[in-house]
Protein backbone atom coordinates (compact mmCIF):
# COMPACT_ATOMS: atom_id res chain seq x y z
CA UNK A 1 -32.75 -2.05 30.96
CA UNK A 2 -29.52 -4.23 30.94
CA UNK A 3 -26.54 -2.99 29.39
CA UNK A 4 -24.38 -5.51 27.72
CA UNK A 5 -20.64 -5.18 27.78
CA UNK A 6 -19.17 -6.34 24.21
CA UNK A 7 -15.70 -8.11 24.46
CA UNK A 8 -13.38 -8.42 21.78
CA UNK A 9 -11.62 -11.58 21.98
CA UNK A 10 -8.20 -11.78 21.16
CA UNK A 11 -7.35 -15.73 19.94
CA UNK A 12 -3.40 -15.79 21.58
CA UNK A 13 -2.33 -17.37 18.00
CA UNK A 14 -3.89 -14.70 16.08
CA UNK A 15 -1.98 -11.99 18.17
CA UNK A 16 1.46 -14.05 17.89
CA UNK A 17 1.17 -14.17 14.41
CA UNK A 18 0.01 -10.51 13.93
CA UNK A 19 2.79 -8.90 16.11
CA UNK A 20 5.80 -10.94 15.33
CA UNK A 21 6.06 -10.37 11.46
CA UNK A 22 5.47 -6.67 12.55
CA UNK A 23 8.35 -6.23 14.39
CA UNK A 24 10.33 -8.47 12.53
CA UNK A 25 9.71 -5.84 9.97
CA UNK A 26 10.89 -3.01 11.85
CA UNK A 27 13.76 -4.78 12.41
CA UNK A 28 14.29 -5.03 8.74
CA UNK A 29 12.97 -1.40 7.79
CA UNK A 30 16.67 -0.27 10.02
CA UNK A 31 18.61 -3.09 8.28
CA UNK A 32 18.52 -1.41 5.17
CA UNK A 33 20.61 1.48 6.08
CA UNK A 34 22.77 -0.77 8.71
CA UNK A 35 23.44 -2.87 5.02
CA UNK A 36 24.46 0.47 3.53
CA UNK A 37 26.84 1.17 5.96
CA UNK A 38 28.90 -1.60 6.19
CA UNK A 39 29.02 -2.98 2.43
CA UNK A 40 30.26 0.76 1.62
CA UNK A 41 32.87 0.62 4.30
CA UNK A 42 35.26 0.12 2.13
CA UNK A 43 35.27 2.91 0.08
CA UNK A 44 37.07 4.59 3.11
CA UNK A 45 35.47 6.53 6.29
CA UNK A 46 33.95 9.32 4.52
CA UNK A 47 31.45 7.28 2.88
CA UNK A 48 30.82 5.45 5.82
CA UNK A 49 30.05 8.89 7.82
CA UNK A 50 28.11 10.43 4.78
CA UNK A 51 25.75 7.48 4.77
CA UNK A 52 25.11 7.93 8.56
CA UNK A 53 24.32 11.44 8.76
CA UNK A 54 21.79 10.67 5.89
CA UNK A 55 20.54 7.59 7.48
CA UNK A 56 19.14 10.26 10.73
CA UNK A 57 17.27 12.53 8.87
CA UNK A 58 16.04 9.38 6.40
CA UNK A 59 15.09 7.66 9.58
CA UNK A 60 13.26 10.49 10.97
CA UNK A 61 11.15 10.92 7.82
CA UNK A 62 10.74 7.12 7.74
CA UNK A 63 9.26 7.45 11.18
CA UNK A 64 6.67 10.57 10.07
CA UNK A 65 5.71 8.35 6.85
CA UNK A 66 5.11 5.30 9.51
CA UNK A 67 3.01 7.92 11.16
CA UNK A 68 0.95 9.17 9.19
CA UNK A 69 -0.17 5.78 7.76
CA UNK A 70 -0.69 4.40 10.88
CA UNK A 71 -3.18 7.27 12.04
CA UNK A 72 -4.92 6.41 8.50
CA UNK A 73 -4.77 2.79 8.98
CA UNK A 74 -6.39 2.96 12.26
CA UNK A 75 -9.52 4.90 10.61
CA UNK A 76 -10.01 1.95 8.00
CA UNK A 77 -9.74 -0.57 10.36
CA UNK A 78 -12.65 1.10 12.62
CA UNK A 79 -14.80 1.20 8.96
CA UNK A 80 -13.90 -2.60 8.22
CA UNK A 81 -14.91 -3.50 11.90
CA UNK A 82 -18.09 -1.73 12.24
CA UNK A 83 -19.17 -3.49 8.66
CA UNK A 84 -18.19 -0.35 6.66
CA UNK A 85 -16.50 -1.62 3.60
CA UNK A 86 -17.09 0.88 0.84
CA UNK A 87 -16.47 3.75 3.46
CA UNK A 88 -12.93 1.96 4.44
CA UNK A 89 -12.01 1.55 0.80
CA UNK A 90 -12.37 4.98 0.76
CA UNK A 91 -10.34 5.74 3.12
CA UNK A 92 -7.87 3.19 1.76
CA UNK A 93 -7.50 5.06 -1.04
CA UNK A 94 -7.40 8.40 0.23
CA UNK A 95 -4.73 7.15 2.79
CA UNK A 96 -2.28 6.11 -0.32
CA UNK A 97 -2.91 9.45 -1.85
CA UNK A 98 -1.84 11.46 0.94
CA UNK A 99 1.34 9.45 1.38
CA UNK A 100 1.83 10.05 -2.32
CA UNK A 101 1.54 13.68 -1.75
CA UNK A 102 3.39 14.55 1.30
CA UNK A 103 6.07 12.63 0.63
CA UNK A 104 6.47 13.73 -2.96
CA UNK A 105 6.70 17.17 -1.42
CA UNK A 106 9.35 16.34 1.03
CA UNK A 107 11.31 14.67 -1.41
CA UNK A 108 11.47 17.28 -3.63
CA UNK A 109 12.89 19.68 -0.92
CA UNK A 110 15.44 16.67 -0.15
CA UNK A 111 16.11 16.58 -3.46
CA UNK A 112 16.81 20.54 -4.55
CA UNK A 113 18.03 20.93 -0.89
CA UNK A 114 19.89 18.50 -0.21
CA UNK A 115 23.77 20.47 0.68
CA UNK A 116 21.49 22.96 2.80
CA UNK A 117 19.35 20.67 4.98
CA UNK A 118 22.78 19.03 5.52
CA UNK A 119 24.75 22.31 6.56
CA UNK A 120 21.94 23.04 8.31
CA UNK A 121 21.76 20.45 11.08
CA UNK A 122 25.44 19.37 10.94
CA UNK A 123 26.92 22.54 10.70
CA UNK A 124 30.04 22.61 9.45
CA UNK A 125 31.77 19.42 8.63
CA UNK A 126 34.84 17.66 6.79
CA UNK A 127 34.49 18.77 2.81
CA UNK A 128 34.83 15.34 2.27
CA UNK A 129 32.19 14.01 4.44
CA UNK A 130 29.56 16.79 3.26
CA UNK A 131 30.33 15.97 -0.68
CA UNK A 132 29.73 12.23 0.32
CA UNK A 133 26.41 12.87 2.41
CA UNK A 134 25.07 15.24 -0.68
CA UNK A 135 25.78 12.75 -2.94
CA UNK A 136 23.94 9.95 -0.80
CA UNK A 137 21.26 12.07 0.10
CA UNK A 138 20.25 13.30 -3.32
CA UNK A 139 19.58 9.81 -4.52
CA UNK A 140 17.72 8.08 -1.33
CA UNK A 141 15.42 11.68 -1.85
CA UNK A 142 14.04 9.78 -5.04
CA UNK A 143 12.87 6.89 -2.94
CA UNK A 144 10.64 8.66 -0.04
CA UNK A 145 7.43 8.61 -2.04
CA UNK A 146 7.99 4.95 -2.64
CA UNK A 147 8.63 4.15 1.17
CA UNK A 148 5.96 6.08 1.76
CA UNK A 149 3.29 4.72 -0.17
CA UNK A 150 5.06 1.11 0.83
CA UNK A 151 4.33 2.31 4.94
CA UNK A 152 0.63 3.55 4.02
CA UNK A 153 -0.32 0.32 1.84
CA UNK A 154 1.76 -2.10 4.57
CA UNK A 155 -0.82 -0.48 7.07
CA UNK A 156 -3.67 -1.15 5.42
CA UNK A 157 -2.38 -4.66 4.66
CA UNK A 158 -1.78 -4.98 8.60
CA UNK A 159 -5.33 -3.73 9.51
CA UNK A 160 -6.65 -6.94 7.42
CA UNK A 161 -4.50 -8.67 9.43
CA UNK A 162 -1.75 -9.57 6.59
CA UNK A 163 0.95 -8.64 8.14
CA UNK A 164 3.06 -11.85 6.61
CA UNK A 165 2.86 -10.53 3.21
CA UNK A 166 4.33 -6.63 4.36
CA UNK A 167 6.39 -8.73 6.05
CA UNK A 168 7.83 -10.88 3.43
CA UNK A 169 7.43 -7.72 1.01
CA UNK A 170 10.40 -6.05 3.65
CA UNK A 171 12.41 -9.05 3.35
CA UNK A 172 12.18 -8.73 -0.73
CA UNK A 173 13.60 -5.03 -0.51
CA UNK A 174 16.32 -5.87 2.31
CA UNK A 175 17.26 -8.79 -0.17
CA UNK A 176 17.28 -6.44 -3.21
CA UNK A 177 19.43 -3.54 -1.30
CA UNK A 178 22.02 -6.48 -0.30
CA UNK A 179 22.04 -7.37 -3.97
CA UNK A 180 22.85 -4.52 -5.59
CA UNK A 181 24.52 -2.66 -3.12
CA UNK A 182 26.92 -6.29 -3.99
CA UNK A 183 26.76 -5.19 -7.57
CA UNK A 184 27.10 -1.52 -7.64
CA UNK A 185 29.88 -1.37 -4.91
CA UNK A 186 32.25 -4.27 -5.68
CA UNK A 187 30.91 -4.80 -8.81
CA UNK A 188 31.57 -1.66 -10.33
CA UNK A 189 33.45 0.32 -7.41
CA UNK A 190 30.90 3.17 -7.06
CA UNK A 191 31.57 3.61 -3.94
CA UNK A 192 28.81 5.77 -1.49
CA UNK A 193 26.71 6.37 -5.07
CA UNK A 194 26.57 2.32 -5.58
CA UNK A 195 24.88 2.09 -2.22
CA UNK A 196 22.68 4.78 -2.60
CA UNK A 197 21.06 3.41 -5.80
CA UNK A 198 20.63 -0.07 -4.15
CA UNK A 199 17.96 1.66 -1.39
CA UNK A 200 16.64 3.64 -4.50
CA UNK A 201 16.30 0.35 -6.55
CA UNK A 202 14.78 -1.70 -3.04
CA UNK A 203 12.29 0.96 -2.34
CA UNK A 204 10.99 1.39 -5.52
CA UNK A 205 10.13 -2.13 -5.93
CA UNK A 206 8.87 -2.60 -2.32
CA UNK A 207 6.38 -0.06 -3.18
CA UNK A 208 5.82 -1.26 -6.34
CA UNK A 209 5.10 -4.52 -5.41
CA UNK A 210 2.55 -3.67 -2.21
CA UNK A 211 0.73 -1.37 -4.27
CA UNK A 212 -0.64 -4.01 -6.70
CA UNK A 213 -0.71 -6.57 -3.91
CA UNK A 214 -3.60 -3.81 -2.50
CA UNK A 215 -5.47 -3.56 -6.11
CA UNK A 216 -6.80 -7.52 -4.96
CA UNK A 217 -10.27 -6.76 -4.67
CA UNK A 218 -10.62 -9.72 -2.68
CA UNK A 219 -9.45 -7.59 0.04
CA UNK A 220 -11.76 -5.41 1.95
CA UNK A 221 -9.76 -2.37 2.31
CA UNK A 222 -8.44 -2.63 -1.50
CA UNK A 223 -7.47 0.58 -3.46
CA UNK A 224 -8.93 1.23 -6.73
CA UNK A 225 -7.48 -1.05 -9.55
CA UNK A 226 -7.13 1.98 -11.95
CA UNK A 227 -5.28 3.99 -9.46
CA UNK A 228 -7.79 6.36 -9.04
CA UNK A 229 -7.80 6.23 -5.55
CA UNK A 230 -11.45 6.58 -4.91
CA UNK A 231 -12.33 8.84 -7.57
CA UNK A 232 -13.93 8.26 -11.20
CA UNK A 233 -15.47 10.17 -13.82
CA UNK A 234 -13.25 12.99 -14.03
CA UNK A 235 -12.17 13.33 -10.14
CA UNK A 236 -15.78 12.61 -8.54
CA UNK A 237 -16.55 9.90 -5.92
CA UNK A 238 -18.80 7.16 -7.13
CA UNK A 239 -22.74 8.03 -6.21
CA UNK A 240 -22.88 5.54 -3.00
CA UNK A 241 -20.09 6.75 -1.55
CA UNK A 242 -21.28 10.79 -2.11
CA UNK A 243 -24.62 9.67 -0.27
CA UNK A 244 -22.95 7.85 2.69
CA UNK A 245 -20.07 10.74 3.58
CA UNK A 246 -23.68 13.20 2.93
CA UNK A 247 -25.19 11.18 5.66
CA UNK A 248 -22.49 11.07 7.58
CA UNK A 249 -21.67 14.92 7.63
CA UNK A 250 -25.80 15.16 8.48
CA UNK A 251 -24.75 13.12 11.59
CA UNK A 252 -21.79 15.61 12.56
CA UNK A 253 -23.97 18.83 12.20
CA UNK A 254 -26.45 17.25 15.17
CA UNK A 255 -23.91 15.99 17.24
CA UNK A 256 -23.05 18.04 20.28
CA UNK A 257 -18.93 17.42 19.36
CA UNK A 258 -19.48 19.30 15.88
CA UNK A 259 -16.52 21.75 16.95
CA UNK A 260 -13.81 19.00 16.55
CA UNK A 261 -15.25 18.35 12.94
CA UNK A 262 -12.02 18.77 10.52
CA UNK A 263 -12.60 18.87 6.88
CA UNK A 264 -9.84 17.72 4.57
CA UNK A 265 -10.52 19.04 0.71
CA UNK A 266 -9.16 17.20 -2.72
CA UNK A 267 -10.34 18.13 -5.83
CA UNK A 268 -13.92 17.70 -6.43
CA UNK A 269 -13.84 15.30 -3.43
CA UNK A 270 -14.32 15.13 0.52
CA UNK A 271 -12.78 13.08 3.23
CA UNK A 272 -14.56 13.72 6.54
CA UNK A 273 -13.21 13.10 9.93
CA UNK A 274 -15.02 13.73 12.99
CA UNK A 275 -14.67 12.62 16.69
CA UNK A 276 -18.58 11.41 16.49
CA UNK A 277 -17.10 9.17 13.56
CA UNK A 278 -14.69 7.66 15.55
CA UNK A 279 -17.02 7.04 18.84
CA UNK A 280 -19.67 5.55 15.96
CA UNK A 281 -17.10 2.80 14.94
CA UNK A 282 -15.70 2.47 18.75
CA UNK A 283 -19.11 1.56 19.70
CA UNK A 284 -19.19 -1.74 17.75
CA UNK A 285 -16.24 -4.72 18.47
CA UNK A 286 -13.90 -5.75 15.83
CA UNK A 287 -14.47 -9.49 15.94
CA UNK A 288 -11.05 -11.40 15.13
């Protein structure tokens, strides 16, 4: 018995188109609070230091949100290449709603917070500097669920192999921060606040904007038009998908790997991961 050896093949084009906008849009994701600094620079060196100790603890969360969608992007792009569609717009959806959740939870502690988590990793600083920070920090806290849900849905968009329109998304929201950071600052001399509602104002509409991209059903790993986000009728899954995850957990339970299973609960509704999930999807090639 011959054992074939499937090869994915990777057109050069394809990969020069899929990895440049990507880290052109990492360069833009820092720009935003690079912008921040310098158009508030002259409301004196307070501001200027209040923005950057927010902008390291923004950054870090930034990074976790990145995270977290990529590890959920990675699982949808495994159901889209081993012909899976339904079960990746499943996971679609649940990926948005647990960037929805996790960072609405952070936020909220950045939000009520926001003077402690600052004392407590810069100690004790100028009274000045800390009353800028808190300030700067208690409005960017409003815009984590929207960068969030922005990273998880840019993901997803990448894993179709879009990544022009996350990319030109990023461009709209470092063009919006510019904008009214322009307004708020010189405009109305607001000072570190002015800045701080130009991210709010370019996050919120980034997210805004790549959510609805996603609810284009022409796209395979499309989240659900009503923002439901996989569930209908009062919370439960539709019937097909039930009967597929059913079959799939039947799978787990005679695998020999069923002690890495990990079950993740929402209400009324299961998302299963397993590492005999992962090594079904492996086993096909994602044709590009």
């Amino acid at each position: 018995m011959q054992e074939t050896t499937a090869r994915v093949q990777f057109d050069k084009k394809y990969l020069i188109a899929l990895v440049l906008p990507l880290v052109i849009e990492q360069v833009l994701a820092v720009t935003v609070g690079m912008a921040d600094m310098i158009m508030v620079s002259g409301a004196g060196d307070t501001a200027v230091s209040g923005v950057s100790l927010v902008n390291t603890i923004s950054n870090l969360l930034i990074y976790i949100f990145n995270a977290l969608a990529t590890g959920g992007a990675v699982v949808a792009a495994q159901a889209l290449g081993a012909k899976k569609k339904k079960t990746g717009q499943i996971v679609a959806n649940q990926l948005v709603l647990i960037c929805l959740i996790v960072s609405v939870v952070i936020s909220a502690v950045c939000i009520v917070f926001d003077r402690a988590i600052l004392t407590l990793i810069y100690g004790k600083v100028e009274q000045a500097v800390m009353d800028q920070a808190v300030t700067y920090f208690f409005i960017t806290g409003f815009s984590f669920p929207f960068i969030a849900v922005y990273d998880g849905a840019s993901s997803l968009l990448r894993s179709m192999g879009k990544a022009s329109i996350s990319l030109f998304v990023s461009a709209i929201m470092n063009g919006l921060n510019i904008l009214f950071n322009a307004i708020f600052v010189f405009g109305y001399n607001m000072g570190i606040a002015g800045v701080g509602y130009g991210t709010l104002i370019s996050r919120v509409v980034a997210g805004i904007v790549v959510v609805f991209i996603l609810r284009n059903e022409k796209y395979d790993l499309h989240i659900d038009k009503y923002f439901r986000f996989g569930c209908q009728h009062g919370g439960a899954m539709p019937r097909d998908s039930r009967k597929e995850l059913k079959q799939k957990q039947q799978e787990v339970h005679h695998t020999p790997h069923n002690r890495y299973a990990v079950n993740t609960f929402f209400p009324r509704n299961l998302f299963l991961i397993h590492r005999s999930y992962f090594h079904a999807f492996s086993s096909k090639s994602l044709q590009i």
